[in-house]
Protein backbone atom coordinates (compact mmCIF):
# COMPACT_ATOMS: atom_id res chain seq x y z
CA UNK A 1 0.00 0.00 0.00
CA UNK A 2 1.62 3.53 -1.01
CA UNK A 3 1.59 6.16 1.26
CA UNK A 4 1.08 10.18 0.19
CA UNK A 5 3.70 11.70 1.65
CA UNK A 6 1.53 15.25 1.97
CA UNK A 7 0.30 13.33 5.14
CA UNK A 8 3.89 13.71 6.83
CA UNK A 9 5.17 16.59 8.59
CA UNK A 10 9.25 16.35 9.04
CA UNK A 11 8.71 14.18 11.96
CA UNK A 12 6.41 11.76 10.52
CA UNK A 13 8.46 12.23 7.11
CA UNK A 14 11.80 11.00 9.48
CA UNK A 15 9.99 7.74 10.71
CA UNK A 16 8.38 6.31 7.08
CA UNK A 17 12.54 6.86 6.09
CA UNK A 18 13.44 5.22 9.32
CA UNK A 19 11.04 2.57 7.66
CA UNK A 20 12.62 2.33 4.61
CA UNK A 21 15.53 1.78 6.39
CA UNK A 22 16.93 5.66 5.91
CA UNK A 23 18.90 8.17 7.82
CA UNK A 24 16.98 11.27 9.14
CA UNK A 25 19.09 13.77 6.62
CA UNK A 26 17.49 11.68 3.57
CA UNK A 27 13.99 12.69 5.06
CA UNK A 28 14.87 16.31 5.00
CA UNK A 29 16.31 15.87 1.28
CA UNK A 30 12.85 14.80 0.59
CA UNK A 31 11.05 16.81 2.66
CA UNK A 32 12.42 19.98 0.78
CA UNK A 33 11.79 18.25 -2.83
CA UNK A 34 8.33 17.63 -1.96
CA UNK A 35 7.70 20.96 -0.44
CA UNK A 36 10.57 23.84 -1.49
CA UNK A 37 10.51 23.00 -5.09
CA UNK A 38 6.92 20.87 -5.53
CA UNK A 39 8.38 17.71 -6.58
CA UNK A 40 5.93 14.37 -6.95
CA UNK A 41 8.25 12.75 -9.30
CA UNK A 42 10.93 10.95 -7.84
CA UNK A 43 13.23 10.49 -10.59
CA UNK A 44 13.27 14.02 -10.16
CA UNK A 45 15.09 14.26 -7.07
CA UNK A 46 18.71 13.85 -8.21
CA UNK A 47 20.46 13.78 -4.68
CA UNK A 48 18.31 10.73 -3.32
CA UNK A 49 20.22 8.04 -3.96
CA UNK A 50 19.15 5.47 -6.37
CA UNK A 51 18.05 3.25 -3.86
CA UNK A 52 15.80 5.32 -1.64
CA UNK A 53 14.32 6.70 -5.10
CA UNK A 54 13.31 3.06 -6.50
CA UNK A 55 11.89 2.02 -3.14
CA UNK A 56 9.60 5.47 -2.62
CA UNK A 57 8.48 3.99 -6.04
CA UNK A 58 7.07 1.26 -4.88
CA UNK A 59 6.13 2.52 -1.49
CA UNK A 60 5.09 6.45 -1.88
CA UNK A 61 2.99 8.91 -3.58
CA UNK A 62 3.02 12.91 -3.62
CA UNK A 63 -0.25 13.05 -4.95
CA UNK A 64 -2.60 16.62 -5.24
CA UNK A 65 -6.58 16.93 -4.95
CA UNK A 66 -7.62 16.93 -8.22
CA UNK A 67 -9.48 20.34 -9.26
CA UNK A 68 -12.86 21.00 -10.00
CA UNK A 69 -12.99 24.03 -10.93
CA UNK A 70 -10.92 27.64 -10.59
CA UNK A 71 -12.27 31.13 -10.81
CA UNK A 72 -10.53 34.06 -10.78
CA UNK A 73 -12.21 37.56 -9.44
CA UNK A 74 -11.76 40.54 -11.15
CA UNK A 75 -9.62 42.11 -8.08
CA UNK A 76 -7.05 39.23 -8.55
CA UNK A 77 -8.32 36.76 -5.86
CA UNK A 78 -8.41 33.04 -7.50
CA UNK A 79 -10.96 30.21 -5.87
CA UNK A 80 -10.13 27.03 -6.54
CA UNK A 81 -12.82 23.43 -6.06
CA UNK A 82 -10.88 20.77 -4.67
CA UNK A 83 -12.30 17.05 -5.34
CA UNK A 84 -11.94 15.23 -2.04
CA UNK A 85 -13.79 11.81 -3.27
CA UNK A 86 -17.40 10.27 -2.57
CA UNK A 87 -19.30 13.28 -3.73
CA UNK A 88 -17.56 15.67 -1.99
CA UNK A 89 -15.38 19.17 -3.12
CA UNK A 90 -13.43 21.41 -0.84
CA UNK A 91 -12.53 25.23 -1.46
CA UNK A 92 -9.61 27.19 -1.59
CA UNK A 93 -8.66 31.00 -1.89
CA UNK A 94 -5.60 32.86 -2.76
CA UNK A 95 -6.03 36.57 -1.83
CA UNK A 96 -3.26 38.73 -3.76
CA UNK A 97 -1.89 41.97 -1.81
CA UNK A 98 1.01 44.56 -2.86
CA UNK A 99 2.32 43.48 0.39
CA UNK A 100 1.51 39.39 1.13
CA UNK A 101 -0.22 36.39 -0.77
CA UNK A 102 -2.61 34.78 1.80
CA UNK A 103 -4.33 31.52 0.85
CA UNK A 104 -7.23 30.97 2.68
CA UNK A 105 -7.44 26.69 3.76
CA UNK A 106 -10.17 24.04 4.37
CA UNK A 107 -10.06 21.52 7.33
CA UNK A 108 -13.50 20.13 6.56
CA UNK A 109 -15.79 18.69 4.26
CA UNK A 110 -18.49 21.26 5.16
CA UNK A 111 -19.15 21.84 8.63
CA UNK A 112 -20.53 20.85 12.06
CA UNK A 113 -21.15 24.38 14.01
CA UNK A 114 -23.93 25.86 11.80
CA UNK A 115 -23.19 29.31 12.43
CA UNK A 116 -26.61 30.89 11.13
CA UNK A 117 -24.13 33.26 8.96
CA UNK A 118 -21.94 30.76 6.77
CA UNK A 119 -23.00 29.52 3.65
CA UNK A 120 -20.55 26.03 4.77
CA UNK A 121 -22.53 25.49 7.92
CA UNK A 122 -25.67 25.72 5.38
CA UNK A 123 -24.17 22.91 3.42
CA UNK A 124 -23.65 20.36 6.63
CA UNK A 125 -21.48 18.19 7.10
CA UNK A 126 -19.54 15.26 6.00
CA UNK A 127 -16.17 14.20 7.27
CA UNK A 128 -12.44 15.52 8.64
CA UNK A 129 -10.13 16.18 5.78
CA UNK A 130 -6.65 14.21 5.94
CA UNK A 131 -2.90 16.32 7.11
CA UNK A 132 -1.92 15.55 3.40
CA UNK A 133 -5.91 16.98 1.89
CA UNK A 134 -5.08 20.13 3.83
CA UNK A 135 -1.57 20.24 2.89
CA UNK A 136 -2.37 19.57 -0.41
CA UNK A 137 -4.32 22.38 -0.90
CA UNK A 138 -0.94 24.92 -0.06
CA UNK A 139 1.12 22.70 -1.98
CA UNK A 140 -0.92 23.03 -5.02
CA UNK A 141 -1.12 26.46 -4.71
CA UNK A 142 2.05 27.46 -4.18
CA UNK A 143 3.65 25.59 -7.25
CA UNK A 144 0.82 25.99 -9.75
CA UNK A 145 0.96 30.04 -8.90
CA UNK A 146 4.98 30.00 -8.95
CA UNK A 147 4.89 28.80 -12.68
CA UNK A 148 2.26 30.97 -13.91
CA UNK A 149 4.14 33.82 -12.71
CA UNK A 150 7.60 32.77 -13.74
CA UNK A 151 9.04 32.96 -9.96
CA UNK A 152 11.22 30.70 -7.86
CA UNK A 153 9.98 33.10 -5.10
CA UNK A 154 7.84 32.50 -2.45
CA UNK A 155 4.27 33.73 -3.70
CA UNK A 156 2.14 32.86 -0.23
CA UNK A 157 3.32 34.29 2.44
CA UNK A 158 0.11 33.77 4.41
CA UNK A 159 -1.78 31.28 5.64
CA UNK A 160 -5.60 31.56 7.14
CA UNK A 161 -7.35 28.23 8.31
CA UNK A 162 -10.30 29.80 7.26
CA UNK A 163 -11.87 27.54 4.34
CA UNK A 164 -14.51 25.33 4.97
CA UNK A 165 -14.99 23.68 8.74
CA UNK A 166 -13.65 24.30 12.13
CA UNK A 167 -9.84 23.47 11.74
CA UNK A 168 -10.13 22.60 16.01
CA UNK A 169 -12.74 20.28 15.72
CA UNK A 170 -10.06 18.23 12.91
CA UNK A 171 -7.17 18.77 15.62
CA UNK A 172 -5.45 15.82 14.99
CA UNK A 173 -4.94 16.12 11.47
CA UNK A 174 -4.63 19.89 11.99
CA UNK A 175 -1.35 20.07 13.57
CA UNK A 176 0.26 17.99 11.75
CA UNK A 177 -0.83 20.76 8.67
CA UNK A 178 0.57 23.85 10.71
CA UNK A 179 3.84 21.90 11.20
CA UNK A 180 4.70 21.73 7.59
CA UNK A 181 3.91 25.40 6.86
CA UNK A 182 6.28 26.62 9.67
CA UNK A 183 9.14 24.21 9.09
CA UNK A 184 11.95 25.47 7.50
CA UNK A 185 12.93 22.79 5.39
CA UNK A 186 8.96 23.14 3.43
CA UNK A 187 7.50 27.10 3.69
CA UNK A 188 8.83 28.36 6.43
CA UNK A 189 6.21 30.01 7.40
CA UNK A 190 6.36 32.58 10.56
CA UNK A 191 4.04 31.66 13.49
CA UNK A 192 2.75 35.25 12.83
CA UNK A 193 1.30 34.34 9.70
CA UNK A 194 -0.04 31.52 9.85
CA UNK A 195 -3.66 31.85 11.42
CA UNK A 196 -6.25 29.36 13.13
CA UNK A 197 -9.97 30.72 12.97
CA UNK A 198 -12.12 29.02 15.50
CA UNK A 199 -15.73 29.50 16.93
CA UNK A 200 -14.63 28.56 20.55
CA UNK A 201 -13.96 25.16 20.80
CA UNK A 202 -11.98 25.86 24.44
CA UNK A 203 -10.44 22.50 25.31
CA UNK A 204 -8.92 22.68 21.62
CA UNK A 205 -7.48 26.31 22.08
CA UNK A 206 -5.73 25.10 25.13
CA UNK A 207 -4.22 22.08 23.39
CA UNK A 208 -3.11 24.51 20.30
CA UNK A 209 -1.77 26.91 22.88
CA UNK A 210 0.80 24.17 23.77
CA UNK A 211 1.37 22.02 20.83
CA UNK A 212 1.96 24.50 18.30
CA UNK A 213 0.77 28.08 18.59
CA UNK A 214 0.35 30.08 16.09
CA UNK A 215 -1.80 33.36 15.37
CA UNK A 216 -5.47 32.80 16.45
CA UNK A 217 -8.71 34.06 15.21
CA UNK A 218 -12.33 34.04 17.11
CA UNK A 219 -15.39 34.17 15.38
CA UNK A 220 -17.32 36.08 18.21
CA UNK A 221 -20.10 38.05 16.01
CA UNK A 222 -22.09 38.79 19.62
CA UNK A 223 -21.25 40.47 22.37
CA UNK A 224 -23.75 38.19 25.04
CA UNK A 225 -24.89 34.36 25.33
CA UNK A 226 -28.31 34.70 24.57
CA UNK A 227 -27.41 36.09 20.57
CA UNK A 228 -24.21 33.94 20.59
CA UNK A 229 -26.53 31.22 21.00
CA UNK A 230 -28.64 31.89 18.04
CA UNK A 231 -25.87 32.49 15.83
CA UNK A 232 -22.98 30.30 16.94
CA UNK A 233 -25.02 27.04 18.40
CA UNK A 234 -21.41 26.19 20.26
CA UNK A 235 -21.74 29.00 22.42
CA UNK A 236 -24.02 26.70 24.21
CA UNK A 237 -21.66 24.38 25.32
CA UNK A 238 -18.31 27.14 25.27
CA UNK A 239 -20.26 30.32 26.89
CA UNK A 240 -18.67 33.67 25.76
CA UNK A 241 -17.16 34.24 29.08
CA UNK A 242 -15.40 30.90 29.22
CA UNK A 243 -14.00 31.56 25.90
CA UNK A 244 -13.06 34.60 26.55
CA UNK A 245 -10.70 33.23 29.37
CA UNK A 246 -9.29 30.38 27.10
CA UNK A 247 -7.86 33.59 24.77
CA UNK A 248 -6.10 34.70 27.86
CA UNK A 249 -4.48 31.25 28.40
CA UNK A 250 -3.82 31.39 24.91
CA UNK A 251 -1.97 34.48 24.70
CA UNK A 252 0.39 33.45 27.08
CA UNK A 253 1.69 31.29 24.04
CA UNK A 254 0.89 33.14 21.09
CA UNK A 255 3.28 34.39 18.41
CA UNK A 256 1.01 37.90 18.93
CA UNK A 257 0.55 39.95 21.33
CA UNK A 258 -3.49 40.25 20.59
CA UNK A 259 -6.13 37.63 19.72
CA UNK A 260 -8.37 39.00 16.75
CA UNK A 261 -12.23 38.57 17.18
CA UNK A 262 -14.22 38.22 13.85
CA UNK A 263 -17.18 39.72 13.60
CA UNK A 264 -19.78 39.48 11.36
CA UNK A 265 -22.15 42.80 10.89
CA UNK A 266 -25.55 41.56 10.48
CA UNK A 267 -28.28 44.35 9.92
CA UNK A 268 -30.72 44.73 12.53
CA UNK A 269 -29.40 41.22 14.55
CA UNK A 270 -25.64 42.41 16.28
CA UNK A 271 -25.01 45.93 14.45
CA UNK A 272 -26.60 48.00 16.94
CA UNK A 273 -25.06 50.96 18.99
CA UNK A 274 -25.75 48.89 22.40
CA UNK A 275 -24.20 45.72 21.06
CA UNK A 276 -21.06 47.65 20.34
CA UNK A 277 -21.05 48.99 23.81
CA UNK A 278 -21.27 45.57 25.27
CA UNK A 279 -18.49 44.74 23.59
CA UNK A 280 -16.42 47.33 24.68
CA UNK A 281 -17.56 45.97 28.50
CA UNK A 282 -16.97 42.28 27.54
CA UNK A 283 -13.33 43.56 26.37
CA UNK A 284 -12.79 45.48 29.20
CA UNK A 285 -14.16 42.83 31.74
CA UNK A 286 -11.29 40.68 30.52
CA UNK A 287 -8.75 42.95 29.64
CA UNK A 288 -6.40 42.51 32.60
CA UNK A 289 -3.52 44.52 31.64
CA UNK A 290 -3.15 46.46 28.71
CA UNK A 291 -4.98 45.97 25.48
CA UNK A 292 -5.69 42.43 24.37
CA UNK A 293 -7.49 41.86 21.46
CA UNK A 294 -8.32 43.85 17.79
CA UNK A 295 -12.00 43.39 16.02
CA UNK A 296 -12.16 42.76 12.34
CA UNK A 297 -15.95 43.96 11.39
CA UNK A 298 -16.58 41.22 8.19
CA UNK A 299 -19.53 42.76 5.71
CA UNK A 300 -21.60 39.76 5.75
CA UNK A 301 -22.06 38.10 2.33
CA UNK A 302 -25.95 37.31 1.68
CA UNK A 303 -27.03 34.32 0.50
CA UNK A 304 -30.82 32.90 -0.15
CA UNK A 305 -31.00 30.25 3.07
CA UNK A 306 -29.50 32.51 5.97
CA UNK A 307 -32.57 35.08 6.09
CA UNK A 308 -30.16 37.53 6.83
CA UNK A 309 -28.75 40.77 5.54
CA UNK A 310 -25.59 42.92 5.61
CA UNK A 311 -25.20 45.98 7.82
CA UNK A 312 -25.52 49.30 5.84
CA UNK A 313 -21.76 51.14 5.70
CA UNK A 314 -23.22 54.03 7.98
CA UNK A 315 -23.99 51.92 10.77
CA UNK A 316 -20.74 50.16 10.50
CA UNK A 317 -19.12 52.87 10.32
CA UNK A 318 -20.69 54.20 13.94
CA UNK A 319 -20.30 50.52 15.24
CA UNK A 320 -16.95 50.46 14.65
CA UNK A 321 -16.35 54.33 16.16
CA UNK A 322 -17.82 52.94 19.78
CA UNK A 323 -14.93 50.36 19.76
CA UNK A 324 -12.28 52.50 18.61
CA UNK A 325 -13.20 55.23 20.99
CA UNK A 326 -12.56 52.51 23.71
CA UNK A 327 -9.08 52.12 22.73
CA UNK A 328 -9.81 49.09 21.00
CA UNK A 329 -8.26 48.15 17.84
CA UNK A 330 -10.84 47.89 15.29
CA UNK A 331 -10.75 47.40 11.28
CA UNK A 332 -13.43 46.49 8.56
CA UNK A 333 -12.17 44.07 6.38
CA UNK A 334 -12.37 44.70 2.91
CA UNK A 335 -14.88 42.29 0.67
CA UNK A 336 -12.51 40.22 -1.70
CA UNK A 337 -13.75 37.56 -4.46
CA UNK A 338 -17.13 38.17 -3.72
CA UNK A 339 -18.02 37.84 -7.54
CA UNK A 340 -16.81 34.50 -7.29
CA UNK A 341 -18.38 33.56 -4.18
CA UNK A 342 -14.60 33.51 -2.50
CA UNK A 343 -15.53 36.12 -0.09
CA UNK A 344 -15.62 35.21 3.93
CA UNK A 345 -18.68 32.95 4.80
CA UNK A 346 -19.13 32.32 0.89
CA UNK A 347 -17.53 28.73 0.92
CA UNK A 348 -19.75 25.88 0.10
CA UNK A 349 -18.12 23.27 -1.59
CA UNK A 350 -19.97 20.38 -2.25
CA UNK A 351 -20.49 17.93 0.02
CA UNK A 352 -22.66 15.05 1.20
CA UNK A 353 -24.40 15.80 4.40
CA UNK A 354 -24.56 13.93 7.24
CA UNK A 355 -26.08 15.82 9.82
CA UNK A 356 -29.70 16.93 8.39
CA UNK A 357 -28.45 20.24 8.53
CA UNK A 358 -31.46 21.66 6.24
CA UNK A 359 -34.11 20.47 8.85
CA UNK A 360 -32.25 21.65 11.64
CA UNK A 361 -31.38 25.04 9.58
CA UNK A 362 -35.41 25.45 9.26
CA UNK A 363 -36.15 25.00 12.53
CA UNK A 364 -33.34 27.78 13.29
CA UNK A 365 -34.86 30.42 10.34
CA UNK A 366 -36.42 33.27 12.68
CA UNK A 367 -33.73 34.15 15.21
CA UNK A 368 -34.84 34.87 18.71
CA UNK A 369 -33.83 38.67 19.08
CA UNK A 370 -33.52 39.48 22.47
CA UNK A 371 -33.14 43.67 23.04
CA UNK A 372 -29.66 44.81 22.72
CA UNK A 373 -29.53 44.85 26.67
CA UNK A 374 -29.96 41.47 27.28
CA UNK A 375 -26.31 40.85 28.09
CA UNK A 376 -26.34 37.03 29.19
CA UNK A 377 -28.67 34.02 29.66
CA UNK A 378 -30.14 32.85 32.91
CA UNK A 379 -27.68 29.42 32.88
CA UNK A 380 -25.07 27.68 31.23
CA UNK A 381 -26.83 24.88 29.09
CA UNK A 382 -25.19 21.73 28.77
C-alpha cells in the first residue's frame, strides 16, 4: 500500500525513512523536494540516492486533490474546487496583496457548528479532511501560482485556516498541517502568519496553545450568550465568558501579542449601537492589563437560506467608532472575491451531508432577538 507523503510533517516524514531503512538527513532531502521545489516525481530528485528513489516507487505517492474548478475575481483573488472523493469538493482562496499572498485553507468537508451566517454550515457536514488533503491544498497552490508567474519566489506568504470547517474540531490532522507550513525545510512560514480561525472550541485552544501556537482568530459576532446562541449554536456548550478566558491562556503562548475577534455585521441582529457597547464591556471585563485583542468587522455576504442581511456602511461605520473610541483596535475588512463567491462565509463546496443540517437550519430560520440589553442568559446549558 503507497503512502502520500503530503500526510507527513518532518517528523512523521523521518519515521516512514526510518522505515525504509533511511537516515533522518534523507527525510529532510525529501522533505524539501516535496515541499521547497513541488516535486511528486521521484526520478526528479537527483540527490536521493538510487536506492531510496526506486523504493519510494514502490512505497510512496506525492499526490494533489484533483481540481474541480478555478475562478478568478476581477480584483485578482483566485478560488479554486478541490475534489476530495465520494461526492464531496473542498474550497480554496488565494487573496493577492502589494504586500503578502494569503491563501485561505479548508479543514472540513463542510461543517458541524452551523453558524446561522456561513453559507458552509448551510451545506452540513460530512467528514475531517486528511494532514496531506489540507496540505495539499498549499502545496498546489504554491507551485501551480509560482509557474504561472515565472518565480522561484515565495508567492504565499500567508496562511488563514479559514476555508470550509472548524480546523479545532479536525485537531489531529490539523497540527500535523501547521507543522509543515512553519518548518523550515517546506515554507517556512512565521508563526505570525499563519492563522487558526475558530468559533470557541476551548479545550482545543488550550491544546493549540501548547502544541503549536500560532496566530489565532475568534469568530465572536455577539457580544452576550443569549445572541451567541442563536448564531454560533457552540456558544451553548463554550459560553462567551469561558472563551473569553481560554484567549487569555492562549496568549500566554501566542506568536502575537493580541487575539483577533471576527465579527460578522448583520443588519438589525448584532449591528446596533448597544451591542457595540457591550463589547467594549466584555473587552474590558477581561482585559487585565493592557490591550488584548483587535476586532475585524466582516460585511456579511448574503445568500438565499441565511434570512439575513448585511449591515448598511453608515452603521458600520458608527459601530466600529464605539470600539475605537474605547481604545480598541478595530478594522473592517475589505470584501474580496465576492463575484466568485470567495468572499468570507461564501464557501460551500460540495459535500454530502450527514447531519440533516437543512431540517435543523429550518427549525433555526427566525432568530430569537432578544433587546440589545440582554447581556447574558439565565444558565449555562449543557
Amino acid at each position: 500500500m503507497t503512502v502520500n507523503l503530503l500526510e507527513f510533517d518532518l517528523d512523521g516524514l523521518t519515521a516512514f525513512c526510518e522505515r525504509l531503512g533511511e537516515k533522518r538527513f534523507r527525510a529532510i532531502q525529501l522533505f524539501r523536494w516535496i515541499h521547497q521545489r513541488g516535486a511528486r516525481d521521484f526520478d526528479q530528485m537527483s540527490d536521493l540516492a538510487k536506492s531510496l528513489r526506486e523504493k519510494l516507487k514502490t512505497s510512496a505517492v506525492v499526490q494533489a486533490l484533483p481540481v474541480i474548478s478555478e475562478h478568478q475575481s476581477s480584483d485578482g483573488t483566485v478560488k479554486w474546487l478541490f475534489d476530495v472523493g465520494a461526492g464531496n469538493a473542498v474550497e480554496a482562496v488565494f487573496i493577492p496583496e502589494d504586500d503578502r499572498g494569503t491563501l485561505c485553507i479548508s479543514s472540513q468537508a463542510g461543517c458541524a457548528v452551523g453558524c446561522r451566517f456561513c453559507s458552509t454550515g448551510h451545506q452540513g457536514f460530512s467528514r475531517n479532511l486528511l494532514t496531506a488533503e489540507i496540505v495539499a491544498q498549499l502545496w498546489f497552490a504554491e507551485h501551480t501560482l509560482r509557474e504561472r508567474l515565472k518565480t522561484k519566489d515565495r508567492v504565499i506568504s500567508n496562511v488563514v485556516m479559514m476555508g470550509m470547517g472548524e480546523p479545532l474540531q479536525n485537531y489531529s490532522a490539523l497540527v500535523p498541517a501547521l507543522r509543515v507550513m512553519l518548518d523550515d525545510h517546506a515554507y517556512g512560514m512565521s508563526r505570525r502568519r499563519v492563522t487558526v480561525s475558530t468559533s470557541g472550541v476551548v479545550p482545543m485552544m488550550d491544546r493549540l496553545a501548547v502544541d503549536c501556537p500560532v496566530a489565532l482568530a475568534v469568530s465572536l459576532h455577539a457580544p452576550n450568550d443569549l445572541l451567541r446562541d442563536d448564531l454560533v449554536p457552540l456558544n451553548r456548550k463554550y459560553p462567551i465568558d469561558e472563551l473569553m478566558d481560554a484567549c487569555n491562556r492562549y496568549l500566554v503562548h501566542a506568536p502575537r501579542d493580541f487575539i483577533t475577534f471576527e465579527y460578522c455585521m448583520l443588519d438589525g441582529v448584532n449591528d446596533q449601537a448597544e451591542h457595540a457597547r457591550q463589547l467594549v464591556e466584555l473587552v474590558q471585563r477581561h482585559a487585565g492589563a493592557g490591550v488584548w485583542c483587535k476586532f475585524n468587522l466582516i460585511p456579511f455576504n448574503p445568500f438565499p437560506a441565511s434570512g439575513l442581511h448585511r449591515s448598511g456602511a453608515v452603521q458600520v461605520a458608527a459601530f466600529a467608532k464605539i470600539l475605537s473610541d474605547a481604545g480598541i483596535v478595530t478594522t473592517v475588512r475589505k470584501t474580496r472575491g465576492d463575484d466568485i463567491d470567495a468572499a468570507c462565509g461564501q464557501l460551500a463546496g460540495e459535500v454530502q451531508d450527514r447531519t440533516r443540517v437543512v431540517e435543523r437550519m429550518a427549525k433555526r430560520r427566525t432568530i430569537a432577538i432578544e433587546p440589545a440589553g440582554s447581556a447574558a442568559r439565565p444558565h449555562k446549558e449543557a
